[in-house]
PDB file of N, CA and C in Angstrom:
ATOM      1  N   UNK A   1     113.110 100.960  44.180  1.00  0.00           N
ATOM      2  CA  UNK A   1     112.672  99.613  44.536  1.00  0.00           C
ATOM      3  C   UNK A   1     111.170  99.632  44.806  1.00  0.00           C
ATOM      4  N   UNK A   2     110.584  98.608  44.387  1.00  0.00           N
ATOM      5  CA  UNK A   2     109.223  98.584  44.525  1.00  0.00           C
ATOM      6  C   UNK A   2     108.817  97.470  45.431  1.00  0.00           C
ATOM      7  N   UNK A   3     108.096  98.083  46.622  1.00  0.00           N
ATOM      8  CA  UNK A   3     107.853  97.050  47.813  1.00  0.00           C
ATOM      9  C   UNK A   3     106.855  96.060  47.627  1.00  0.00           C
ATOM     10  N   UNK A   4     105.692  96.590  46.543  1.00  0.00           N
ATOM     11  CA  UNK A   4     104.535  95.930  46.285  1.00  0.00           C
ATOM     12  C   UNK A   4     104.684  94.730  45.744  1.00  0.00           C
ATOM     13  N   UNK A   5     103.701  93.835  46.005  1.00  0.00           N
ATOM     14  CA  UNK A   5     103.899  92.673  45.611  1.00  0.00           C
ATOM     15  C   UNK A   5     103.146  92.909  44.238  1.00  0.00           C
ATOM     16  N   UNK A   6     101.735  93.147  44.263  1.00  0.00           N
ATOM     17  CA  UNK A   6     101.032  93.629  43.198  1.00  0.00           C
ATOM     18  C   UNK A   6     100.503  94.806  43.523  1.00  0.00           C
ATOM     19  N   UNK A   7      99.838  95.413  42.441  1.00  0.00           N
ATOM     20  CA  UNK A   7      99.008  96.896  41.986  1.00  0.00           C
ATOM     21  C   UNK A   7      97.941  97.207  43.548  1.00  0.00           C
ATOM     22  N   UNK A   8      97.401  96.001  43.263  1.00  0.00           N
ATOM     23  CA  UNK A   8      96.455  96.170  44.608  1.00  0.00           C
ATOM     24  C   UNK A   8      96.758  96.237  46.181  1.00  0.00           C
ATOM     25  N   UNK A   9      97.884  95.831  46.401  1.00  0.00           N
ATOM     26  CA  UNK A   9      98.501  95.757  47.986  1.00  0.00           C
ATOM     27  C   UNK A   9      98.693  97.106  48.354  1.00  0.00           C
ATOM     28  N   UNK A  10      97.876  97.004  49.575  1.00  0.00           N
ATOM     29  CA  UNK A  10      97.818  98.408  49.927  1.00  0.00           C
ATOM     30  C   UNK A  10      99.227  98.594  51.034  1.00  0.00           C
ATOM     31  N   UNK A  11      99.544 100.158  51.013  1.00  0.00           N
ATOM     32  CA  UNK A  11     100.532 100.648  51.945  1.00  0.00           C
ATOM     33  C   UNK A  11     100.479  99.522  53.181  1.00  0.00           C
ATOM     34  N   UNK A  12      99.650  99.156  54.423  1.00  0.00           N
ATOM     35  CA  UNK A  12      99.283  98.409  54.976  1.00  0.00           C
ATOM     36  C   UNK A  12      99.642  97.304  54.896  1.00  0.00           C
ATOM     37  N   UNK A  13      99.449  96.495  53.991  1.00  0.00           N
ATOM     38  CA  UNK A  13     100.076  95.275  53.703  1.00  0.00           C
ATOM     39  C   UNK A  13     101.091  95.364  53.589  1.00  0.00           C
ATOM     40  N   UNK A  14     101.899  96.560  53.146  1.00  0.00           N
ATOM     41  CA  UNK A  14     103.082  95.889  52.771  1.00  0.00           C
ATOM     42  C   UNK A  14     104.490  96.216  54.272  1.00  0.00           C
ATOM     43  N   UNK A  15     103.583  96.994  55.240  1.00  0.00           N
ATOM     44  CA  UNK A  15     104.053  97.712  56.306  1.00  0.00           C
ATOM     45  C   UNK A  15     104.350  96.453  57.273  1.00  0.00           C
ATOM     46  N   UNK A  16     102.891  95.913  57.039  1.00  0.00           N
ATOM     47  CA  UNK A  16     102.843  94.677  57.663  1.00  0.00           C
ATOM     48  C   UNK A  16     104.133  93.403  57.499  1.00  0.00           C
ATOM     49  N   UNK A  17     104.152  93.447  56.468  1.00  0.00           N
ATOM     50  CA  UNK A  17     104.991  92.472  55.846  1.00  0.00           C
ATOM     51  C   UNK A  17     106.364  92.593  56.795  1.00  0.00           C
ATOM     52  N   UNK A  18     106.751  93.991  56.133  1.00  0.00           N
ATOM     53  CA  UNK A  18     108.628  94.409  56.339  1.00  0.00           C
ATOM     54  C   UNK A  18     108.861  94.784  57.866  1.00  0.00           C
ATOM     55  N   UNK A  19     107.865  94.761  58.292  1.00  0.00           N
ATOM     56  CA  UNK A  19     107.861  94.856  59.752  1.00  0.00           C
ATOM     57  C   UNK A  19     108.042  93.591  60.782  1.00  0.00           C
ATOM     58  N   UNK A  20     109.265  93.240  61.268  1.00  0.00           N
ATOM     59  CA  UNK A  20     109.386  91.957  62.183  1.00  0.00           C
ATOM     60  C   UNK A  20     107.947  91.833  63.166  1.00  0.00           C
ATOM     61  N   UNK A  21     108.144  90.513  62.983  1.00  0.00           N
ATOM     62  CA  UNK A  21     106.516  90.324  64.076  1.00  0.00           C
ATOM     63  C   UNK A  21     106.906  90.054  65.197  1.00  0.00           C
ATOM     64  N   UNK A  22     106.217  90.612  66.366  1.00  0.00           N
ATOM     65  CA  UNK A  22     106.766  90.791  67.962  1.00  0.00           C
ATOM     66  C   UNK A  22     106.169  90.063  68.538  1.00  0.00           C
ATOM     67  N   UNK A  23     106.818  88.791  69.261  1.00  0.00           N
ATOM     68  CA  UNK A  23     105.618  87.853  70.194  1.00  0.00           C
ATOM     69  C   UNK A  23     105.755  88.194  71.455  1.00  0.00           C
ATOM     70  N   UNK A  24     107.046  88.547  71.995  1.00  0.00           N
ATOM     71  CA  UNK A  24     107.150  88.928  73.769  1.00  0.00           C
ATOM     72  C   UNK A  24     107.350  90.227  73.852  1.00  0.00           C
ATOM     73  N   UNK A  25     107.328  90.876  75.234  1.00  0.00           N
ATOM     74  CA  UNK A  25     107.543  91.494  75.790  1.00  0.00           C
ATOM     75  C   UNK A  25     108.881  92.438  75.275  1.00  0.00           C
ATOM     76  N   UNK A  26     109.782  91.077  75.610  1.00  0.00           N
ATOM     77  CA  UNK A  26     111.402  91.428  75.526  1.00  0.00           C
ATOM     78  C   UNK A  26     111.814  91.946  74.148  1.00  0.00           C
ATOM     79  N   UNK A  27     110.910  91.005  72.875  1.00  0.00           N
ATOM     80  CA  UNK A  27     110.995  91.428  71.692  1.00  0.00           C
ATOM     81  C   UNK A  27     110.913  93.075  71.150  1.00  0.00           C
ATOM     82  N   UNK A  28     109.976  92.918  72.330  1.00  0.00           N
ATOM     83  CA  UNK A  28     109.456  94.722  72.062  1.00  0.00           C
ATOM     84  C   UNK A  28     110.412  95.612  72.247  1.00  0.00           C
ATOM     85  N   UNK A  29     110.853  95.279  73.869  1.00  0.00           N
ATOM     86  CA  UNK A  29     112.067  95.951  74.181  1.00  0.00           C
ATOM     87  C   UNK A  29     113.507  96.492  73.499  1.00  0.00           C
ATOM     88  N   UNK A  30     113.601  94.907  72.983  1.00  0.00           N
ATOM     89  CA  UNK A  30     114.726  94.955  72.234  1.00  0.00           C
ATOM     90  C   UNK A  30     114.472  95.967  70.841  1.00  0.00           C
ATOM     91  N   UNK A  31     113.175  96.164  70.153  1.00  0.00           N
ATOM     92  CA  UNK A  31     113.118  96.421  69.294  1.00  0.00           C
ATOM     93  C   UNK A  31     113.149  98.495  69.392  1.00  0.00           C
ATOM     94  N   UNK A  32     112.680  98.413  70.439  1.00  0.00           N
ATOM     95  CA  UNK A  32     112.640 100.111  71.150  1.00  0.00           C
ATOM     96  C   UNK A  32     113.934 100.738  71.111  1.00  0.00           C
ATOM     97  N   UNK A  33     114.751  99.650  71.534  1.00  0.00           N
ATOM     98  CA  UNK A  33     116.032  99.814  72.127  1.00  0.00           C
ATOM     99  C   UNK A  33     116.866 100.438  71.060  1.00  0.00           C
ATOM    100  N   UNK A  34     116.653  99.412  70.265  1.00  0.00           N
ATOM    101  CA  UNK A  34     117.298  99.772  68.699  1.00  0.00           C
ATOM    102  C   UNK A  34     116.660 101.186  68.192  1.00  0.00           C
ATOM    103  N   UNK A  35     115.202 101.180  68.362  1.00  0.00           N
ATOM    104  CA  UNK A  35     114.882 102.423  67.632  1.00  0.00           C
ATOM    105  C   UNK A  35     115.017 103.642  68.205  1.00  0.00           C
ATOM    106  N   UNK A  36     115.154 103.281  70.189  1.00  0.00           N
ATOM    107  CA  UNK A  36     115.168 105.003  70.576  1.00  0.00           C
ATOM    108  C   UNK A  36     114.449 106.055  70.658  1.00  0.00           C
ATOM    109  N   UNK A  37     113.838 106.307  69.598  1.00  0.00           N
ATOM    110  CA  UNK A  37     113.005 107.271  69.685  1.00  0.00           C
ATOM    111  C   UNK A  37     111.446 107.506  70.209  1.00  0.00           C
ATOM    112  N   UNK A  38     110.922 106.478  70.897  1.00  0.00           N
ATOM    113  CA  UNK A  38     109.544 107.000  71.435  1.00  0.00           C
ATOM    114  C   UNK A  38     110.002 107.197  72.843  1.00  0.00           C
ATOM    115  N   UNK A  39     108.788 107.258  73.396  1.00  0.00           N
ATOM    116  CA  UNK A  39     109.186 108.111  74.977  1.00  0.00           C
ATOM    117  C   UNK A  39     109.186 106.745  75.988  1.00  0.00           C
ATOM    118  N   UNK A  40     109.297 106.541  77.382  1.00  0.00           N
ATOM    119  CA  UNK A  40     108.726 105.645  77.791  1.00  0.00           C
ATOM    120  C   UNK A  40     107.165 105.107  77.582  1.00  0.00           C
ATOM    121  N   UNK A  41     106.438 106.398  78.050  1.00  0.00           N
ATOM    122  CA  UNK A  41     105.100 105.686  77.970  1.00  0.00           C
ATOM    123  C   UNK A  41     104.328 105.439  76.832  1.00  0.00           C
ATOM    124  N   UNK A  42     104.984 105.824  75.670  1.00  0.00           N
ATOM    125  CA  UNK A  42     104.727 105.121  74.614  1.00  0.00           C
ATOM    126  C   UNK A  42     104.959 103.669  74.180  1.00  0.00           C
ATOM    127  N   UNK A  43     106.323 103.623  74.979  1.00  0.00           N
ATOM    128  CA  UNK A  43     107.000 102.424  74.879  1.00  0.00           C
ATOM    129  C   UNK A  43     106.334 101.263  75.804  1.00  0.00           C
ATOM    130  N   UNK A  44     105.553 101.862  77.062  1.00  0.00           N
ATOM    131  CA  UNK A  44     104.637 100.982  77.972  1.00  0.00           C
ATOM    132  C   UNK A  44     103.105 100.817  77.382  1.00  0.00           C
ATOM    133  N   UNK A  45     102.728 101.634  76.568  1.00  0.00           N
ATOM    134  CA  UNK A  45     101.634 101.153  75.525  1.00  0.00           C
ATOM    135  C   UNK A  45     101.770 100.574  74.689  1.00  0.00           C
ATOM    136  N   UNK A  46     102.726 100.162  74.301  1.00  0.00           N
ATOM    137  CA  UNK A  46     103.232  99.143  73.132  1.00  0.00           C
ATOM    138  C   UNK A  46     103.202  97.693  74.020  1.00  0.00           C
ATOM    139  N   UNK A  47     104.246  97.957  74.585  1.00  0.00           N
ATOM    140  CA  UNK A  47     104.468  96.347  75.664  1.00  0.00           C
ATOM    141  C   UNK A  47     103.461  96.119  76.170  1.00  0.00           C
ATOM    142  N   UNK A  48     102.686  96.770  76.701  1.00  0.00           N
ATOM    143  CA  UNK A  48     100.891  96.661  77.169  1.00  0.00           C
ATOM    144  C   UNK A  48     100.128  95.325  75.962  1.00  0.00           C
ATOM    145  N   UNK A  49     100.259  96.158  75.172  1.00  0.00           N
ATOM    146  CA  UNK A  49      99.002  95.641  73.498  1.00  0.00           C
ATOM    147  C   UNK A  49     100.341  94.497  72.889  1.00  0.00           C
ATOM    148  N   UNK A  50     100.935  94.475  73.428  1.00  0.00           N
ATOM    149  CA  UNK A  50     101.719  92.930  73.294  1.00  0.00           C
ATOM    150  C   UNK A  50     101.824  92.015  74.177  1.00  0.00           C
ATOM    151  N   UNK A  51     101.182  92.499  75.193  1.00  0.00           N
ATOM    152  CA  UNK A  51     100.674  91.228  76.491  1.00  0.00           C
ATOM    153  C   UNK A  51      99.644  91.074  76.106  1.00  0.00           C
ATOM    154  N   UNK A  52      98.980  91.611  75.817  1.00  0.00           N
ATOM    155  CA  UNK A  52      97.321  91.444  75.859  1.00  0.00           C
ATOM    156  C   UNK A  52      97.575  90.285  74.909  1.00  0.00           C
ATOM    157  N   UNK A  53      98.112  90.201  73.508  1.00  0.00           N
ATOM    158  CA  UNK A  53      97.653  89.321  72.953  1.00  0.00           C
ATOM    159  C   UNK A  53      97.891  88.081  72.436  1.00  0.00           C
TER     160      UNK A  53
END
């Protein structure tokens, strides 16, 4: 399967794309939750840079 839209879309873009976009806090949470695998304080630098913005 080919993710690219065209030749030129970089890895980046397309990361961007397939990646749900996170507006809260809780979103984040929930999304950790599912994935498990980072540590807490990875997981509190994430929720951090999703308040901020």
């Amino acid at each position: 399967m080919n993710w690219k839209k065209s030749d030129d879309e970089s890895l980046s873009s397309v990361i961007l794309r397939a990646i749900p976009k996170i507006r809260t806090p809780e979103e984040l949470d929930e999304l950790l939750s599912r994935i498990g695998s980072l540590s807490d304080e990875d997981a509190d630098i994430m929720t951090k840079a999703v308040e901020e913005e």
